[in-house]
PDB file of N, CA and C in Angstrom:
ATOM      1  N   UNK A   1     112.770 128.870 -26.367  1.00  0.00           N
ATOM      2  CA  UNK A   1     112.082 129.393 -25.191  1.00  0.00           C
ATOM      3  C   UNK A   1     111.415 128.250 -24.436  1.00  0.00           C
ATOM      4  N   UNK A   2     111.220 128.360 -23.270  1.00  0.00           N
ATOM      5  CA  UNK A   2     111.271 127.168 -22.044  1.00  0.00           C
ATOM      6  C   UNK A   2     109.399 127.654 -22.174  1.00  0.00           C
ATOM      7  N   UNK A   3     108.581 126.578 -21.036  1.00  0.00           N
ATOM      8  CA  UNK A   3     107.391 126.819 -21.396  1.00  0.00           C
ATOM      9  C   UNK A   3     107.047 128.065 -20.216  1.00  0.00           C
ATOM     10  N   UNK A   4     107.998 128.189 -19.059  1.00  0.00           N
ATOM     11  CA  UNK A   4     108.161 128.798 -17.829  1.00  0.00           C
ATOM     12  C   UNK A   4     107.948 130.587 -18.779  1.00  0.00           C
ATOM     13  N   UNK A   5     108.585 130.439 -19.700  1.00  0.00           N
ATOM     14  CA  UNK A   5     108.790 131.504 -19.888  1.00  0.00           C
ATOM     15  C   UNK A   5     107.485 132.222 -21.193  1.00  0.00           C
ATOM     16  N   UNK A   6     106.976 131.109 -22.062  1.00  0.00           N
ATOM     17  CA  UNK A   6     106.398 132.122 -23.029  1.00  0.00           C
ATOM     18  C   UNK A   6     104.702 131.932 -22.200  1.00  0.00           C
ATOM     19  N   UNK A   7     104.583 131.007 -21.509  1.00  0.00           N
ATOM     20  CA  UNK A   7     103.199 130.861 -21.063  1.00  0.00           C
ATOM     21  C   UNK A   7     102.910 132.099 -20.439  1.00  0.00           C
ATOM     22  N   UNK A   8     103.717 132.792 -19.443  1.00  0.00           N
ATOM     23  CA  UNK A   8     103.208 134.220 -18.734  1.00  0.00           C
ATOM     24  C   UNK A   8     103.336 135.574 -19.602  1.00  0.00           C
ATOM     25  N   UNK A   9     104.227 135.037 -21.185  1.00  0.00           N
ATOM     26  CA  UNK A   9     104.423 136.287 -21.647  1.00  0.00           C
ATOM     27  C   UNK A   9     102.894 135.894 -23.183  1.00  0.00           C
ATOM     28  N   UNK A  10     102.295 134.961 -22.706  1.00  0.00           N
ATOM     29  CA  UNK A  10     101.072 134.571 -23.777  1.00  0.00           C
ATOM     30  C   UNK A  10     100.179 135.300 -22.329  1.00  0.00           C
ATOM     31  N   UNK A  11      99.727 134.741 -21.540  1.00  0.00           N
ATOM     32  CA  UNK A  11      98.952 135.841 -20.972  1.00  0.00           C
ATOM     33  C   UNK A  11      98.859 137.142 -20.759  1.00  0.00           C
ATOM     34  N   UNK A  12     100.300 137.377 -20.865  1.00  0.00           N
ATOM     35  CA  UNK A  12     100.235 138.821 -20.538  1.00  0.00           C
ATOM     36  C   UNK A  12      99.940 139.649 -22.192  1.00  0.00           C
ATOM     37  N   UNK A  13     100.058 139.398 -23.029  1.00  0.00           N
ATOM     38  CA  UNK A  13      99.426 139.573 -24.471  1.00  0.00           C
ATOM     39  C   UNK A  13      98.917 139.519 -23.924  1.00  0.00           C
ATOM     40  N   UNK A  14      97.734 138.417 -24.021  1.00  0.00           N
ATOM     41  CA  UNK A  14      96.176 138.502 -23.735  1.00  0.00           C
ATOM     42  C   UNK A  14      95.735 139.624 -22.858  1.00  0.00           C
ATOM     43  N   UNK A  15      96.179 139.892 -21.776  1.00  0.00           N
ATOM     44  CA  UNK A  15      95.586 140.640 -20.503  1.00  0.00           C
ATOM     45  C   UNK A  15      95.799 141.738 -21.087  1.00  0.00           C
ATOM     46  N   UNK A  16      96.981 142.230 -22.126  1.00  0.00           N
ATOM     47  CA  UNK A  16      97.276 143.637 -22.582  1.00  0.00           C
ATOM     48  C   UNK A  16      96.042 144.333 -23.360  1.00  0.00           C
ATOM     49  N   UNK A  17      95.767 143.013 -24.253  1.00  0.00           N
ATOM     50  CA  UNK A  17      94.906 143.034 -25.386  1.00  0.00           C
ATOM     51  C   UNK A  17      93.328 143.387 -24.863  1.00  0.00           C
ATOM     52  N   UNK A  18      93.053 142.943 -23.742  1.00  0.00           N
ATOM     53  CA  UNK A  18      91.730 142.994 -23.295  1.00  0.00           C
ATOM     54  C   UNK A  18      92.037 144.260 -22.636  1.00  0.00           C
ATOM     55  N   UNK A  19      93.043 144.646 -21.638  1.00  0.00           N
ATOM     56  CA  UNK A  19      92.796 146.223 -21.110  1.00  0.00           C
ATOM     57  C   UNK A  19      92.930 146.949 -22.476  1.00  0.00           C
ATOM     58  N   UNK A  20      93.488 146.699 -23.506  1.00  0.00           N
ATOM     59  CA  UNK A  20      93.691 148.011 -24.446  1.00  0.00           C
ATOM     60  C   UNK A  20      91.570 148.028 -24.899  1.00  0.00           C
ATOM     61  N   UNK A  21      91.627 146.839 -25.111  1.00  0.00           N
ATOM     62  CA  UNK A  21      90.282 146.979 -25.929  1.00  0.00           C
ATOM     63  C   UNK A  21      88.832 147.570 -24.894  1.00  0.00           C
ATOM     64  N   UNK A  22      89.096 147.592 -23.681  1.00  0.00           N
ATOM     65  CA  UNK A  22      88.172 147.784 -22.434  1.00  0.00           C
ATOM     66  C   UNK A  22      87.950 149.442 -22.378  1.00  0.00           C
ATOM     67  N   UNK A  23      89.561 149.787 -23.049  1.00  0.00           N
ATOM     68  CA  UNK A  23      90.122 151.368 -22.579  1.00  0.00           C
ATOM     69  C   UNK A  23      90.005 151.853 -23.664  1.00  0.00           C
ATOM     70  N   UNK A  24      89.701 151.035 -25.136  1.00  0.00           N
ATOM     71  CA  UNK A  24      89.450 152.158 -25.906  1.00  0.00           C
ATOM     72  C   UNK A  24      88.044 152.419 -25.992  1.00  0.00           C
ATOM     73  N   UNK A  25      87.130 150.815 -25.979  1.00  0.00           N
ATOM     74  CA  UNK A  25      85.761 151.134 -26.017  1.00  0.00           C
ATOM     75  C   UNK A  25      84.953 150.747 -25.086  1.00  0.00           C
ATOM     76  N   UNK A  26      84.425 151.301 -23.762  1.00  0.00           N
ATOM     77  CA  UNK A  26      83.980 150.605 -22.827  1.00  0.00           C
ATOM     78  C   UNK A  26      82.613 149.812 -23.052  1.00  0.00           C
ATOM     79  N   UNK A  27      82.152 148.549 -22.734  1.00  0.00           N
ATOM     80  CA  UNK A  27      81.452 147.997 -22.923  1.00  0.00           C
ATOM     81  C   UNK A  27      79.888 148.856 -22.696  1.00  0.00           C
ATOM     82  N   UNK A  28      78.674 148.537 -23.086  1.00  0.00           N
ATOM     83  CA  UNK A  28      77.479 149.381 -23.124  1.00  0.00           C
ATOM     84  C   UNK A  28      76.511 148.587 -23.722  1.00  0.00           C
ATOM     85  N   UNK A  29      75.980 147.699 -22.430  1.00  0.00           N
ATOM     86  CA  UNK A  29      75.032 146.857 -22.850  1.00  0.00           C
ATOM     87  C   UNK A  29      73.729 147.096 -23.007  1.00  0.00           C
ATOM     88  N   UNK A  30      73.506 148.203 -23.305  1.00  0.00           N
ATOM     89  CA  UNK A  30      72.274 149.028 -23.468  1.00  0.00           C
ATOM     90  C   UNK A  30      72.103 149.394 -25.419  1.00  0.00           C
ATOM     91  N   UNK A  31      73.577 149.227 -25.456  1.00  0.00           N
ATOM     92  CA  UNK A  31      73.739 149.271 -27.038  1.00  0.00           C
ATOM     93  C   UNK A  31      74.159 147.981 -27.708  1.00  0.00           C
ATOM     94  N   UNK A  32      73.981 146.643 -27.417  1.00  0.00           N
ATOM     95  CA  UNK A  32      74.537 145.683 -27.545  1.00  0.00           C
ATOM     96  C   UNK A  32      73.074 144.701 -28.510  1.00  0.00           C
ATOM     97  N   UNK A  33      73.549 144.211 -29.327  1.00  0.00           N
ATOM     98  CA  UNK A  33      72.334 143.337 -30.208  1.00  0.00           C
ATOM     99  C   UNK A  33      71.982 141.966 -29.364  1.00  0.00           C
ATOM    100  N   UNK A  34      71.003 141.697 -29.492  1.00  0.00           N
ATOM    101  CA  UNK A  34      70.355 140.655 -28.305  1.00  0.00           C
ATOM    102  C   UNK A  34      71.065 139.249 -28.889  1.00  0.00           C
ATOM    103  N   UNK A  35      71.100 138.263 -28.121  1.00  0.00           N
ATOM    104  CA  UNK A  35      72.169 137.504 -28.575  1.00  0.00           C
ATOM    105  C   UNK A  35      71.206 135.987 -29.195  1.00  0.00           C
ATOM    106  N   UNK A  36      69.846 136.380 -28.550  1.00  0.00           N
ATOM    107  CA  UNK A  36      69.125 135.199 -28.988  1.00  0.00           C
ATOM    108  C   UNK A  36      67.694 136.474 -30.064  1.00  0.00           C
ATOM    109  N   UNK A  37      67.592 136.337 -31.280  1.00  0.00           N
ATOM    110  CA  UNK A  37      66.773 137.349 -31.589  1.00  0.00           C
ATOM    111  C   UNK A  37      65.267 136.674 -32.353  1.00  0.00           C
ATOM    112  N   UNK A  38      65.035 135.152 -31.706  1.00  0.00           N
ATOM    113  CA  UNK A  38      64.375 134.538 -32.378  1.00  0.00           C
ATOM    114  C   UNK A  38      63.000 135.241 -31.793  1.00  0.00           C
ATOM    115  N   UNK A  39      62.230 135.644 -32.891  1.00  0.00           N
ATOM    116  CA  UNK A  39      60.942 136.172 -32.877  1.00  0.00           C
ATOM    117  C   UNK A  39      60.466 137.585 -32.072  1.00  0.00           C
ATOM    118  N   UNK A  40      62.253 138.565 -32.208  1.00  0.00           N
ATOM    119  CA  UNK A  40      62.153 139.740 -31.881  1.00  0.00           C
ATOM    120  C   UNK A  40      61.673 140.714 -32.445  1.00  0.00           C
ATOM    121  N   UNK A  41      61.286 140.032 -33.601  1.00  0.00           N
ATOM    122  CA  UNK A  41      61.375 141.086 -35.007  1.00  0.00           C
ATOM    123  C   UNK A  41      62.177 141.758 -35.348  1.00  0.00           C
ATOM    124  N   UNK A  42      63.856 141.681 -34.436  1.00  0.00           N
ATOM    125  CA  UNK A  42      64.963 142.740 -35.542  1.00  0.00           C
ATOM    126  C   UNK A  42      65.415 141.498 -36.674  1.00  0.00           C
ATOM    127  N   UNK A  43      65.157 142.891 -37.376  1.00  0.00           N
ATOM    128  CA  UNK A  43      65.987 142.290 -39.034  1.00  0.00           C
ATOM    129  C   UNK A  43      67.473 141.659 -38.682  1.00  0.00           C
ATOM    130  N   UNK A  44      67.513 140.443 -39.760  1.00  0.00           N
ATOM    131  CA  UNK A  44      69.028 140.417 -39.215  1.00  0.00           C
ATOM    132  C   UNK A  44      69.696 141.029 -40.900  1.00  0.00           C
ATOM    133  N   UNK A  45      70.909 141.464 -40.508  1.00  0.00           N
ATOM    134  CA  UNK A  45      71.712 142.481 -41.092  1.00  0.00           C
ATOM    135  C   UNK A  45      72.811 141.413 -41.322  1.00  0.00           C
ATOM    136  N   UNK A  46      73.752 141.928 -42.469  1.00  0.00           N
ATOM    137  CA  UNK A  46      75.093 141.588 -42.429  1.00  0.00           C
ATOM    138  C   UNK A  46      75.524 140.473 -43.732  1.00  0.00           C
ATOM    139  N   UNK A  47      76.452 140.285 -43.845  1.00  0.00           N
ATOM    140  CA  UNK A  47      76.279 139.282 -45.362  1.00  0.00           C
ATOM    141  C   UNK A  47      76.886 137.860 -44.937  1.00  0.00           C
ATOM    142  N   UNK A  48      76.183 137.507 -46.261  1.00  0.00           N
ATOM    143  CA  UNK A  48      77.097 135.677 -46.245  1.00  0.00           C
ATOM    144  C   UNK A  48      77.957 135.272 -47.302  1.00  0.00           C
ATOM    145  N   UNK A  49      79.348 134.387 -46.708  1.00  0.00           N
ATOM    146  CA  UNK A  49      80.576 134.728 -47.447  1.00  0.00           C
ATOM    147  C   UNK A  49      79.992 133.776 -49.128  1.00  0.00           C
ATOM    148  N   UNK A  50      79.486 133.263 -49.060  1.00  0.00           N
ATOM    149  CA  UNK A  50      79.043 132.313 -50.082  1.00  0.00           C
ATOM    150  C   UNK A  50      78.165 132.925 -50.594  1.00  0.00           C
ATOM    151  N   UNK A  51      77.483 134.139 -50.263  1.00  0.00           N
ATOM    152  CA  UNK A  51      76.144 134.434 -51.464  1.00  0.00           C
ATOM    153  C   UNK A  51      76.834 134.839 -52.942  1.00  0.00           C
ATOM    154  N   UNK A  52      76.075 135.073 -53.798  1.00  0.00           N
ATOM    155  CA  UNK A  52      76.678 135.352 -55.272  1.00  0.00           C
ATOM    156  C   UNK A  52      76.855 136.762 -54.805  1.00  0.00           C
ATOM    157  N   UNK A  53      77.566 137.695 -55.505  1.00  0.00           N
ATOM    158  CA  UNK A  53      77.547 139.237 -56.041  1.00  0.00           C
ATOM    159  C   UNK A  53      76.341 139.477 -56.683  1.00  0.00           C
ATOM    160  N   UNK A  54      75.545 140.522 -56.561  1.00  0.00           N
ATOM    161  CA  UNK A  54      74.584 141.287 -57.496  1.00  0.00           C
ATOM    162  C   UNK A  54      74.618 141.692 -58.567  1.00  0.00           C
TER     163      UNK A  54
END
């Protein structure tokens, strides 16, 4: 494959991928976690790949 040819069919993935994901869940930045949370007081949540098991 020539570059003429997979470069518009790599964007167009991409562009597919972002309307599918837009159309299944529309964005809602009212529900969105703050992106800087230093001294917000939310807990931070979620695990780390390196901690031990319990």
């Amino acid at each position: 494959m020539t570059r003429r040819l997979t470069a518009p069919l790599a964007l167009l993935f991409v562009a597919a991928v972002l309307v599918f994901d837009l159309a299944r869940t529309p964005p809602n930045p009212y529900h969105a976690p703050p992106m800087l949370a230093l001294g917000s007081g939310v807990a931070a949540t979620g695990g780390f790949c390196g901690a031990m098991p319990q």
